[in-house]
C-alpha atoms as a PDB file:
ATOM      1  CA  UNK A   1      26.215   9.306 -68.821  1.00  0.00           C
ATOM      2  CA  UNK A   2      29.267  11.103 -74.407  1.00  0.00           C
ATOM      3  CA  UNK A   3      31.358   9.684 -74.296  1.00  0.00           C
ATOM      4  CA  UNK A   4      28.833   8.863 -71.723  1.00  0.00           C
ATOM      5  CA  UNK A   5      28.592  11.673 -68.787  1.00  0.00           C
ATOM      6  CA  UNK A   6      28.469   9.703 -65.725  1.00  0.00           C
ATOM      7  CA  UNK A   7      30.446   7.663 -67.203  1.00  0.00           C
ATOM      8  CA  UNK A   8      33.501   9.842 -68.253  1.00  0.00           C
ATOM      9  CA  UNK A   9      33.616   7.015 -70.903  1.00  0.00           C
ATOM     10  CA  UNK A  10      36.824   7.630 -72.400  1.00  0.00           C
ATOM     11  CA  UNK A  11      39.049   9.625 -69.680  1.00  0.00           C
ATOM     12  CA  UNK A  12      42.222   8.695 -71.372  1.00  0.00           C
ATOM     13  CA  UNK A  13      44.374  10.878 -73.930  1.00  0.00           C
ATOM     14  CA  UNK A  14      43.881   8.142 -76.820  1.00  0.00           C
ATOM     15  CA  UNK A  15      47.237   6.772 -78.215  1.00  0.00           C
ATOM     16  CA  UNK A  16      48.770   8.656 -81.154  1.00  0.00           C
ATOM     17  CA  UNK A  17      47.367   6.446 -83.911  1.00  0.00           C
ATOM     18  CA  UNK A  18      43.605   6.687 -82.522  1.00  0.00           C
ATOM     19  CA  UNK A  19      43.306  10.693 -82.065  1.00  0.00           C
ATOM     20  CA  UNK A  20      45.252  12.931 -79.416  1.00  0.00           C
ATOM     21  CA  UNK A  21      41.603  13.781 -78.018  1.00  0.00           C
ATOM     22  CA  UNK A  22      41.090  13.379 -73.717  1.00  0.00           C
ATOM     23  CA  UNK A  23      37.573  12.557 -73.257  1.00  0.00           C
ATOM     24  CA  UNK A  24      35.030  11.508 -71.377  1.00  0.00           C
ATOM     25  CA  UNK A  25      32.012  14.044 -69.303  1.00  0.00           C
ATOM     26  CA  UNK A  26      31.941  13.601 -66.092  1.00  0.00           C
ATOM     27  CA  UNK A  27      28.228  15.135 -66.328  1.00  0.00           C
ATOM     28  CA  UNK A  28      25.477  12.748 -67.728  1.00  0.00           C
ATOM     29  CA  UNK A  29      24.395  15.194 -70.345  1.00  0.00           C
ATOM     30  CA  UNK A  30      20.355  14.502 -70.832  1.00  0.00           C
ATOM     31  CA  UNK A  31      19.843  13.752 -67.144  1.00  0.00           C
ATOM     32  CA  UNK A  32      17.512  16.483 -66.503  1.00  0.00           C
ATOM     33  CA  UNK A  33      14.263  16.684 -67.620  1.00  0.00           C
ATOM     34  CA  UNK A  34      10.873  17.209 -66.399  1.00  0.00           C
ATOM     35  CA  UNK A  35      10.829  19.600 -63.591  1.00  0.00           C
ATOM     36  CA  UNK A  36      14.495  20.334 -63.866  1.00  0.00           C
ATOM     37  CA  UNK A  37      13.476  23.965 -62.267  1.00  0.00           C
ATOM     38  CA  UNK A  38      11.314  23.083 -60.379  1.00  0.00           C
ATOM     39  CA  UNK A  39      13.183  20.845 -57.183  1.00  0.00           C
ATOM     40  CA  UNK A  40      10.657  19.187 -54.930  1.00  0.00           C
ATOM     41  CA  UNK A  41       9.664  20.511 -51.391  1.00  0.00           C
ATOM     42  CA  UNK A  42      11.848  20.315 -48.308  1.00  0.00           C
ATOM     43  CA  UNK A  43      12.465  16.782 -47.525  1.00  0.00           C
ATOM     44  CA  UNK A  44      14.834  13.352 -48.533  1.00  0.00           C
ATOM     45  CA  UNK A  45      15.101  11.819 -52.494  1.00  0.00           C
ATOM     46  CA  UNK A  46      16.820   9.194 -53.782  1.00  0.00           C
ATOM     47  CA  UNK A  47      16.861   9.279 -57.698  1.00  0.00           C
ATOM     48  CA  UNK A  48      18.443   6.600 -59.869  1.00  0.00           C
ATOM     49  CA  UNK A  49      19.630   7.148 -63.259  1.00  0.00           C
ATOM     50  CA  UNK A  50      19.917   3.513 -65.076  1.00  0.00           C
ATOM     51  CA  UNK A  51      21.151   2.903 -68.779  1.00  0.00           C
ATOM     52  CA  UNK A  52      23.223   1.873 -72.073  1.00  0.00           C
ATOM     53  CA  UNK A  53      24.889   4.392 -74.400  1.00  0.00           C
ATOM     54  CA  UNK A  54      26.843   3.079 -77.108  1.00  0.00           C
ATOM     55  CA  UNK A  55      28.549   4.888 -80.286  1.00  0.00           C
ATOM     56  CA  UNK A  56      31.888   5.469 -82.199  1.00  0.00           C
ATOM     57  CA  UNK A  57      35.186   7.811 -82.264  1.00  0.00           C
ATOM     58  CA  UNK A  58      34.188  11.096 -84.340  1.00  0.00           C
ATOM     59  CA  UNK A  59      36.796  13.853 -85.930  1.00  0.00           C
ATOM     60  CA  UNK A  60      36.278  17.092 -86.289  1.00  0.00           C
ATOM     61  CA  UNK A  61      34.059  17.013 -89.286  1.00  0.00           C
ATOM     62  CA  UNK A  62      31.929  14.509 -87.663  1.00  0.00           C
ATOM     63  CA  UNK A  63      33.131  11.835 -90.027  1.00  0.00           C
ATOM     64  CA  UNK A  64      34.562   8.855 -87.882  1.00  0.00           C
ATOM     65  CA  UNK A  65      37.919   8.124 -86.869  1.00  0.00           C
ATOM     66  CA  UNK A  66      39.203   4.332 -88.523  1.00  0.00           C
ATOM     67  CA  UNK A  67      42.550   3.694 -87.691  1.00  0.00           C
ATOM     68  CA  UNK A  68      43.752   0.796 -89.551  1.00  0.00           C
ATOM     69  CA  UNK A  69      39.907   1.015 -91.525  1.00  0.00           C
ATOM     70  CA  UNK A  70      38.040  -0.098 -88.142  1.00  0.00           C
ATOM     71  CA  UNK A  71      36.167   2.287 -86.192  1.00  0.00           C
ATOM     72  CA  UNK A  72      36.941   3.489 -82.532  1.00  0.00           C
ATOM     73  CA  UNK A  73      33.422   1.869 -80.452  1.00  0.00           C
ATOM     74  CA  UNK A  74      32.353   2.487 -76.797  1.00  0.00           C
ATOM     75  CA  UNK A  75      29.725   0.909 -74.939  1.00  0.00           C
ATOM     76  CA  UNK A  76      28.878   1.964 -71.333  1.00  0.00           C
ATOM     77  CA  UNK A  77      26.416   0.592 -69.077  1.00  0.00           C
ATOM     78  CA  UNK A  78      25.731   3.177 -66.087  1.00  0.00           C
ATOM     79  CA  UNK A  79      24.005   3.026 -62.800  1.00  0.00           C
ATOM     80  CA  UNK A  80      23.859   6.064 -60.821  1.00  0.00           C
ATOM     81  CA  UNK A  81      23.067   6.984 -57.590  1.00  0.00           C
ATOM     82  CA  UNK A  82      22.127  10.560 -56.394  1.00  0.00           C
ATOM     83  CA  UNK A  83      20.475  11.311 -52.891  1.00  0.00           C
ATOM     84  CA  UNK A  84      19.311  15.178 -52.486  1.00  0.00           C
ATOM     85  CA  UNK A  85      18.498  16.831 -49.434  1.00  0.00           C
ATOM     86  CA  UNK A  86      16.196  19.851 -49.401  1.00  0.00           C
ATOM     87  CA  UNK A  87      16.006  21.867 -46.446  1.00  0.00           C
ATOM     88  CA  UNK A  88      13.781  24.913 -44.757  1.00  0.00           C
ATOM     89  CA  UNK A  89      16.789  26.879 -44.728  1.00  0.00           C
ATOM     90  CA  UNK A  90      16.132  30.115 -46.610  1.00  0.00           C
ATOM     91  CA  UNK A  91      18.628  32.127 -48.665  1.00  0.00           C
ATOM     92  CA  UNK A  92      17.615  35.225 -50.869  1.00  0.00           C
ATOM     93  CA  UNK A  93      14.244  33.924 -50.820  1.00  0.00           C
ATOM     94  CA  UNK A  94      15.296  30.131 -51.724  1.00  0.00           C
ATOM     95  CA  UNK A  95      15.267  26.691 -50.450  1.00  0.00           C
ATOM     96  CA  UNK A  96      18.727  25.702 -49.897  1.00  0.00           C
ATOM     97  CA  UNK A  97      19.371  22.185 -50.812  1.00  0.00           C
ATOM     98  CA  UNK A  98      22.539  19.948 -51.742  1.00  0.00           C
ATOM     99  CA  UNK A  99      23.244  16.387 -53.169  1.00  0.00           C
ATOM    100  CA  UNK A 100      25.620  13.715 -54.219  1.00  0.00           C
ATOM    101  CA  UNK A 101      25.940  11.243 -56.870  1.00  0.00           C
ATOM    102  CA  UNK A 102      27.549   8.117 -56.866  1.00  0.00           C
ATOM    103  CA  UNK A 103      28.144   6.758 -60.290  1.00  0.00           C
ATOM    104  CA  UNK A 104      28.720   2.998 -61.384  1.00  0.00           C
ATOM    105  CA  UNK A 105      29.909   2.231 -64.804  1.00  0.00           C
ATOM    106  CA  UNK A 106      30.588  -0.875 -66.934  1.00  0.00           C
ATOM    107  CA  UNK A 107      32.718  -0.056 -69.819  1.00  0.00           C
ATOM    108  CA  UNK A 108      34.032  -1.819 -73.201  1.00  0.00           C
ATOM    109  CA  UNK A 109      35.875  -0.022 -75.313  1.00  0.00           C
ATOM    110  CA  UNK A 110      36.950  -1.569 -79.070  1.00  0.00           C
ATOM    111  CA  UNK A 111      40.230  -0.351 -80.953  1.00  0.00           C
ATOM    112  CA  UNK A 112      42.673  -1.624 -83.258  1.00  0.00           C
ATOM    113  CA  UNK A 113      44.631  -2.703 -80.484  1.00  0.00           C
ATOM    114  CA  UNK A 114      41.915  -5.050 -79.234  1.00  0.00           C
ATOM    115  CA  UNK A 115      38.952  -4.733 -77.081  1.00  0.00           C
ATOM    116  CA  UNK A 116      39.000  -4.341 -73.577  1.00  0.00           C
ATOM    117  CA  UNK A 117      36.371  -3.846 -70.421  1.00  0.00           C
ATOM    118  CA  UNK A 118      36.369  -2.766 -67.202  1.00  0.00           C
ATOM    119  CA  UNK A 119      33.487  -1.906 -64.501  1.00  0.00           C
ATOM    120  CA  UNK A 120      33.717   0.429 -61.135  1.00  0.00           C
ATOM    121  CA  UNK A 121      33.549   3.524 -59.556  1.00  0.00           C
ATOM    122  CA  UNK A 122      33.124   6.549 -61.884  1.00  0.00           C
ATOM    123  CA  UNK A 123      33.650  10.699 -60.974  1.00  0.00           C
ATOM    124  CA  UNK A 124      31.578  11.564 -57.923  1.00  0.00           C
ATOM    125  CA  UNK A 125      29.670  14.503 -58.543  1.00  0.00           C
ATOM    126  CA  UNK A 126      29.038  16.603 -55.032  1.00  0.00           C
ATOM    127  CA  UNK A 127      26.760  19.377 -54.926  1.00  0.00           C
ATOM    128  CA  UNK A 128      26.911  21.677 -52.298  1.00  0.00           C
ATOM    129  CA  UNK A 129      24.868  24.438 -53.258  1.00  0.00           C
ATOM    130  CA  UNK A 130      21.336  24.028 -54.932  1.00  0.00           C
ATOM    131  CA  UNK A 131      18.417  27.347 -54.661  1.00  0.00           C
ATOM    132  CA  UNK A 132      15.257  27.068 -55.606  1.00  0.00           C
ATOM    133  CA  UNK A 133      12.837  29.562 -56.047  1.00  0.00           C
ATOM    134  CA  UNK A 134       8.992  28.989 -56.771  1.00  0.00           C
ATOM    135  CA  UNK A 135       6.632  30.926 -58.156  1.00  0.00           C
ATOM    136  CA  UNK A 136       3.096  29.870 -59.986  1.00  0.00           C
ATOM    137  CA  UNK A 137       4.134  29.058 -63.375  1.00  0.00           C
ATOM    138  CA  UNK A 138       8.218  29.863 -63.030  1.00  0.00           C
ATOM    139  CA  UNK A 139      10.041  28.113 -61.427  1.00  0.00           C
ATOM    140  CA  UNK A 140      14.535  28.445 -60.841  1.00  0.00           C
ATOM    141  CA  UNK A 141      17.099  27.028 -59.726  1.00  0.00           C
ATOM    142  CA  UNK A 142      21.304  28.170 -58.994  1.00  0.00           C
ATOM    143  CA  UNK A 143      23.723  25.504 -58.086  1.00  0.00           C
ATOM    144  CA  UNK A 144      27.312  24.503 -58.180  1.00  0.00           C
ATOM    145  CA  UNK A 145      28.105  21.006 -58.986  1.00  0.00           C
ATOM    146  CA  UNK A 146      31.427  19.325 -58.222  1.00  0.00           C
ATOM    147  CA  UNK A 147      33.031  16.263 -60.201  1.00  0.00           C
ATOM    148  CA  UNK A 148      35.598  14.749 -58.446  1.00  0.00           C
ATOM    149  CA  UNK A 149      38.505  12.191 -59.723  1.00  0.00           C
ATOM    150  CA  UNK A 150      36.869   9.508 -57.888  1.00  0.00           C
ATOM    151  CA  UNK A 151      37.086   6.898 -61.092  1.00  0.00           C
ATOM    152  CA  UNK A 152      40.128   4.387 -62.112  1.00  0.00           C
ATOM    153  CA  UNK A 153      42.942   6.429 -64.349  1.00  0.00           C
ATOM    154  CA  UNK A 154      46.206   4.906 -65.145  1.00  0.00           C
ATOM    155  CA  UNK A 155      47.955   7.507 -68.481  1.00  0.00           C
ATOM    156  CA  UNK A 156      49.665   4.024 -69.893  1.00  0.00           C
ATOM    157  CA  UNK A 157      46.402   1.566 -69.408  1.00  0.00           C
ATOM    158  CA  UNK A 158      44.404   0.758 -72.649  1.00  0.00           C
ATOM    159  CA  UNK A 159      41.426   3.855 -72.654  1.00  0.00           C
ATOM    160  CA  UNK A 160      38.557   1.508 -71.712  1.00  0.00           C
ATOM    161  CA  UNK A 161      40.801   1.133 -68.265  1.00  0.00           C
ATOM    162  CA  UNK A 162      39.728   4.622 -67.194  1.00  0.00           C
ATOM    163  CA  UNK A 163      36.504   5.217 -65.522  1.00  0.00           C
ATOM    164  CA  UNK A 164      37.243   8.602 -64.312  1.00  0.00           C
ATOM    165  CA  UNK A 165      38.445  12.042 -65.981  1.00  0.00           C
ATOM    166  CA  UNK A 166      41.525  12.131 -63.573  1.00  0.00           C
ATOM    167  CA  UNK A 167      40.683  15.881 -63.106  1.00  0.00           C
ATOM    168  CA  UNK A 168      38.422  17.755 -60.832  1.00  0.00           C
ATOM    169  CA  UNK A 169      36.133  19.981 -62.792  1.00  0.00           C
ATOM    170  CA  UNK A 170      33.230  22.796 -61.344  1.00  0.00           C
ATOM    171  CA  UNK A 171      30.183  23.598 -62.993  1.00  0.00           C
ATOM    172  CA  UNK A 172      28.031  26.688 -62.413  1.00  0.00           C
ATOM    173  CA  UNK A 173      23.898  25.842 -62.963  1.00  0.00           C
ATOM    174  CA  UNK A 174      21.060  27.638 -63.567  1.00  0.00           C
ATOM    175  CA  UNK A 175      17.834  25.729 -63.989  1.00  0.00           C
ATOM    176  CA  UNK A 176      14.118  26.925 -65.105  1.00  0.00           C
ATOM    177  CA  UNK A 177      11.095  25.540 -65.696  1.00  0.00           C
ATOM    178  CA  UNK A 178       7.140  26.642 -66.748  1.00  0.00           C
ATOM    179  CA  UNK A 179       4.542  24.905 -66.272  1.00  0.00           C
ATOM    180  CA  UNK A 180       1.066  26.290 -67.325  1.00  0.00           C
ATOM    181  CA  UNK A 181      -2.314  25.545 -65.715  1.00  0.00           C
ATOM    182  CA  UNK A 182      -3.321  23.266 -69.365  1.00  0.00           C
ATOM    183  CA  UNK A 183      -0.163  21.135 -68.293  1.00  0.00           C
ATOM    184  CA  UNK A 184       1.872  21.771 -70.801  1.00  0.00           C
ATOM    185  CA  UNK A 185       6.249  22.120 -69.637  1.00  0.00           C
ATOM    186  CA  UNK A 186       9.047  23.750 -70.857  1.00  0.00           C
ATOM    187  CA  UNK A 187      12.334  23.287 -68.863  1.00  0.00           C
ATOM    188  CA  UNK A 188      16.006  23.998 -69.534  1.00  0.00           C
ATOM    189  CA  UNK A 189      19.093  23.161 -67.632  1.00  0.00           C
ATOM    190  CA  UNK A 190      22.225  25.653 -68.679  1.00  0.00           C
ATOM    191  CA  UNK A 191      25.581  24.385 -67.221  1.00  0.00           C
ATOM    192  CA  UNK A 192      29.422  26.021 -68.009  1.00  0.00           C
ATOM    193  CA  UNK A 193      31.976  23.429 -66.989  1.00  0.00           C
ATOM    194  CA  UNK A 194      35.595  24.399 -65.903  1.00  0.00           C
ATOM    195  CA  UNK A 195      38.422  22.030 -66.128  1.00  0.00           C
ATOM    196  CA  UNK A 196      41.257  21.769 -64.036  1.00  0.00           C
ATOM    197  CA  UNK A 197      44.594  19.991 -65.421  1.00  0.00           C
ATOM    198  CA  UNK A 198      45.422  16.560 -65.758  1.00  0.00           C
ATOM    199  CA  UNK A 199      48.102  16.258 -64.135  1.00  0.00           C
ATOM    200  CA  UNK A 200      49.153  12.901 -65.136  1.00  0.00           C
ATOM    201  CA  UNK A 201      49.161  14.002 -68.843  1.00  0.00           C
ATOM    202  CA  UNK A 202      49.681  17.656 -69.004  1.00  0.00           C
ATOM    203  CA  UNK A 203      46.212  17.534 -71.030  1.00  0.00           C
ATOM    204  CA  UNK A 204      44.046  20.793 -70.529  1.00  0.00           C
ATOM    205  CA  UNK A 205      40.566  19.951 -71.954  1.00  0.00           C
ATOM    206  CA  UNK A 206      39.050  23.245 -72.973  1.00  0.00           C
ATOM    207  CA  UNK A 207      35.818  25.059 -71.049  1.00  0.00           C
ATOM    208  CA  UNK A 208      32.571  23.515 -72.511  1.00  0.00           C
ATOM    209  CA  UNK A 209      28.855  25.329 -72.239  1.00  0.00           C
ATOM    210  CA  UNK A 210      26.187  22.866 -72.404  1.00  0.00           C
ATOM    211  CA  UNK A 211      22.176  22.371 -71.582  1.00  0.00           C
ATOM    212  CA  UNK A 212      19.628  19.718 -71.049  1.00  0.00           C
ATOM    213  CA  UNK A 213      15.827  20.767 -72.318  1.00  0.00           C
ATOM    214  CA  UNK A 214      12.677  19.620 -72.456  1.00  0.00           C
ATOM    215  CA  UNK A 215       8.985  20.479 -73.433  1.00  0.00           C
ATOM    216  CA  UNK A 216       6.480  18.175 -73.304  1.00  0.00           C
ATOM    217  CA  UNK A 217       2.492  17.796 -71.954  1.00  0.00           C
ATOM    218  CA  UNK A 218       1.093  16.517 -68.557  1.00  0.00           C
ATOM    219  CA  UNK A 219      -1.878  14.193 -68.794  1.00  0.00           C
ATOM    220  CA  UNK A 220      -2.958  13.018 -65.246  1.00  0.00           C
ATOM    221  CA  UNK A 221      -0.178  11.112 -64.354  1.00  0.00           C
ATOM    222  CA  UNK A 222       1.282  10.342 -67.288  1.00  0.00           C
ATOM    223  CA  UNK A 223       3.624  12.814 -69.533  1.00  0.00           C
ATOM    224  CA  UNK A 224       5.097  12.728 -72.885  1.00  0.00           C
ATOM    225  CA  UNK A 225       7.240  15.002 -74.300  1.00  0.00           C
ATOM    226  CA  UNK A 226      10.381  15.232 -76.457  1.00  0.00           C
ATOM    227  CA  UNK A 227      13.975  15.740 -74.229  1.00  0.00           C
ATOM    228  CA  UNK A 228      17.954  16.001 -75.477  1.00  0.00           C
ATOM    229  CA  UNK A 229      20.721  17.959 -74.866  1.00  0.00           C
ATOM    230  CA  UNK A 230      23.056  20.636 -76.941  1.00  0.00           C
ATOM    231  CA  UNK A 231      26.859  20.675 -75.708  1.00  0.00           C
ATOM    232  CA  UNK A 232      29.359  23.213 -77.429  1.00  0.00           C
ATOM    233  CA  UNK A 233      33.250  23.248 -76.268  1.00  0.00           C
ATOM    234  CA  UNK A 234      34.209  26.819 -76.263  1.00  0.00           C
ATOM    235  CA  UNK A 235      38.144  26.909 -75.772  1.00  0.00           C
ATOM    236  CA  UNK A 236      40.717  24.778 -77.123  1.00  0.00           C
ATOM    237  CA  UNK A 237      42.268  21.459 -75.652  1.00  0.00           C
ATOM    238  CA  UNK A 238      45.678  22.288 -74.639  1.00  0.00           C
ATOM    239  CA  UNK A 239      48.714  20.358 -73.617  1.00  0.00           C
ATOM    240  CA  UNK A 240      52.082  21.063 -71.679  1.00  0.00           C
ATOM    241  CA  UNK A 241      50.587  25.300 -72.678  1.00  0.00           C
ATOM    242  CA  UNK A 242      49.763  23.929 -76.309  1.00  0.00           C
ATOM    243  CA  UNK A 243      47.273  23.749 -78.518  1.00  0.00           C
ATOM    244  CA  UNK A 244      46.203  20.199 -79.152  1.00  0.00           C
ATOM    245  CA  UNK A 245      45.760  19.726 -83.063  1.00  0.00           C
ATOM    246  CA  UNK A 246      42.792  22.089 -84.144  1.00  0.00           C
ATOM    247  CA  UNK A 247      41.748  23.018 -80.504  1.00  0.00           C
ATOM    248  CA  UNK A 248      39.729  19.427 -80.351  1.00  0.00           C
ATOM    249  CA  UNK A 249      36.634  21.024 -79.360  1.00  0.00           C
ATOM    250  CA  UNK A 250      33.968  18.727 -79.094  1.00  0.00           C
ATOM    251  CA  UNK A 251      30.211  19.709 -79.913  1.00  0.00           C
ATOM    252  CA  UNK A 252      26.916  17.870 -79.960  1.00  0.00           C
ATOM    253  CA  UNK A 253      23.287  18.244 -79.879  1.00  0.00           C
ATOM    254  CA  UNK A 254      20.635  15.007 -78.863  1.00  0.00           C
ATOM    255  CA  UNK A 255      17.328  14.918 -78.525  1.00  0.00           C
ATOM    256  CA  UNK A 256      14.494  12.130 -78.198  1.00  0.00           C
ATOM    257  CA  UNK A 257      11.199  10.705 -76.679  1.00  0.00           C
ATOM    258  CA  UNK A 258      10.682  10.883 -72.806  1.00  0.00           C
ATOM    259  CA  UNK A 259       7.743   9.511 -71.297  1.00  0.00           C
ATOM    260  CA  UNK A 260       7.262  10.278 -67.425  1.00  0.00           C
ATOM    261  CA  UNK A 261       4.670   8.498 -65.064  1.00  0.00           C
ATOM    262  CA  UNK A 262       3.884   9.227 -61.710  1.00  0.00           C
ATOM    263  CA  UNK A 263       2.587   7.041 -58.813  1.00  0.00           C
ATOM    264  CA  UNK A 264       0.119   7.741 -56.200  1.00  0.00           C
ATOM    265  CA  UNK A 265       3.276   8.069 -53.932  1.00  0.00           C
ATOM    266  CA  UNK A 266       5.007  10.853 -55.719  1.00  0.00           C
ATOM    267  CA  UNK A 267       7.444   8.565 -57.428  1.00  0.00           C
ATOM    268  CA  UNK A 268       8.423   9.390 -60.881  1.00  0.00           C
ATOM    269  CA  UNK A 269       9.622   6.863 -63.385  1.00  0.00           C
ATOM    270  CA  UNK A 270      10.724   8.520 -66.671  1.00  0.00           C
ATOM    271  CA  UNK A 271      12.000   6.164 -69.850  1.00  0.00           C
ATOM    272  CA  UNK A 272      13.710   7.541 -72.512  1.00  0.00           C
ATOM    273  CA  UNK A 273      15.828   7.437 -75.568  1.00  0.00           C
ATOM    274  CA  UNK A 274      18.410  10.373 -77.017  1.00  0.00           C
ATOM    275  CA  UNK A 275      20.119  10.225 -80.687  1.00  0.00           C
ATOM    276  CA  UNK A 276      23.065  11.921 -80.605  1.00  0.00           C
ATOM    277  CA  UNK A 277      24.174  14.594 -83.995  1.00  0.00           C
ATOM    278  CA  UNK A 278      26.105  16.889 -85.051  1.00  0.00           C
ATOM    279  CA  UNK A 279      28.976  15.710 -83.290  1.00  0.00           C
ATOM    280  CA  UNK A 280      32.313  16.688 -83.733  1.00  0.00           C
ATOM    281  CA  UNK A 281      35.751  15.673 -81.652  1.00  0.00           C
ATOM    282  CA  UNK A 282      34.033  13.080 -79.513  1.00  0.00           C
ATOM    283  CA  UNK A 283      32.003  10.298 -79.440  1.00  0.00           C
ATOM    284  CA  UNK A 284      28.319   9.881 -80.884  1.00  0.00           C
ATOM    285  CA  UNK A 285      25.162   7.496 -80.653  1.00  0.00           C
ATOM    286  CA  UNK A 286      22.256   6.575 -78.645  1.00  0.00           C
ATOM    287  CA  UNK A 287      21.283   6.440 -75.095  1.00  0.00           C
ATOM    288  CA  UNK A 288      18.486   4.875 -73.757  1.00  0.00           C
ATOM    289  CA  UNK A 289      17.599   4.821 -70.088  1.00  0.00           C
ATOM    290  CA  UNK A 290      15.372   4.658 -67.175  1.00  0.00           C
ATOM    291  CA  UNK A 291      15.103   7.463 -64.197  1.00  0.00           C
ATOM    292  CA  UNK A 292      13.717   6.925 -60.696  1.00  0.00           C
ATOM    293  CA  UNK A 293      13.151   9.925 -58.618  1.00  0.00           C
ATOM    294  CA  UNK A 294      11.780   8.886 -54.896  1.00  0.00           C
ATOM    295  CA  UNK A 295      11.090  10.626 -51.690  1.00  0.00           C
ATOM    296  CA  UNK A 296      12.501   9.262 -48.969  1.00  0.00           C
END
């Protein structure tokens, strides 16, 4: 779901020719929105996260990469399943909740060597520690997420033949979110994920701080607002202890409509679209998707 987070969309180390660049974000950068401080009351959710994202290869001057004059092009179709659990447990003054998502990816991946396509199992992400705190306009959240090397990797199979990072990565959270008595939102998501080694390929992809935001207006049950995400790599890719080519550090920032309605039953359905720019050392384009959030 960025290379497509959920999706890890490209969790290969590209052949020589292409770029020496191991991709793919095992996080599905955008995914929180409305409310992203503010977690719902003790209870069961399901929430589905449903879309396309589709872009090309870019270097790291954002210009894109054309081996043999044709460009490097992904396009991922995700589904993914999260259930979260919020408890009456209390810690520090916080609900204590955790969660689990189950991603399902369809991948096709073009390159001078041909286009190929694969669908399965992506990176679970487990999340075993979520506190929220509520107050009447603030609202906060701390979390660890997770992202396990649940997802097909084979170092010698053609990229689109990975679905998962083949690495197990951990990602501190800290959520907010205000919401004013005229209706009007502003929430942020701030995430700093840690890599652990590929140990397949010697490939150490570099520390990356990223956030998901949002600000937009409550009417009744409707909402409208304008949602993205900003995603900076801040330490070199390095393999077998070296530096990979300039560092390879990967940066974008997206943003977009988001449109959120709300049934009589609590369920949320929020539709929205994300241009990606400014990116550098990874792939870029457009998502558009549909979220689900449920009790249970």
């Amino acid at each position: 779901m960025k290379k497509l987070g959920f999706i890890a969309l490209s969790a290969a180390i590209l052949s020589a020719p292409l770029c020496a660049k191991e991709g793919g974000d095992q996080y599905p950068n955008g995914a929180e929105n409305w409310f992203a401080g503010a977690l719902p009351p003790p209870g069961n959710y399901f929430i589905n996260y449903f879309g396309n994202w589709s872009g090309s290869l870019r270097d790291g001057n954002g210009d894109s990469v054309r081996p043999a004059g044709k460009k490097i092009r992904l396009d991922a179709t995700f589904n993914a399943l999260r259930f979260v659990q919020m408890t009456n447990h209390q810690l520090w003054g916080a609900n204590y909740g955790w969660s689990a998502i189950v991603p399902l990816i369809s991948l096709a991946m073009d390159t001078p060597a041909g286009e190929r396509r694969r669908t399965g199992l992506g990176d679970v992400t487990l999340t075993p520690l979520i506190l929220a705190w509520h107050q009447p306009q603030w609202h906060y959240v701390l979390g660890l997420d997770v992202n396990v090397p649940t997802g097909a990797f084979d170092r010698n199979a053609h990229p689109a033949r990975n679905l998962g990072a083949n690495y197990t990565s951990f990602e501190p959270i800290f959520a907010l979110t205000y919401l004013n008595p005229q209706g009007w939102e502003v929430s942020t998501k701030f995430m700093y994920n840690m890599k652990t080694r590929n140990r397949d390929t010697h490939y150490q992809s570099g520390d990356e701080f990223h956030m998901d935001y949002l600000v937009g207006k409550h009417f009744g049950p409707w909402s409208v607002g304008v949602s993205g995400y900003y995603l900076k790599q801040v330490e070199d890719d390095r393999q077998r202890g070296r530096k990979v080519g300039d560092g390879n550090r990967g940066q974008v920032l997206a943003f977009g409509p988001s449109v959120k309605y709300e049934t009589p039953g609590k369920t949320q359905l929020i539709f929205q679209w994300q241009r990606e720019t400014q990116v550098e050392n990874r792939f870029g384009g457009d998502k558009l998707w549909f979220k689900l959030i449920t009790p249970l």
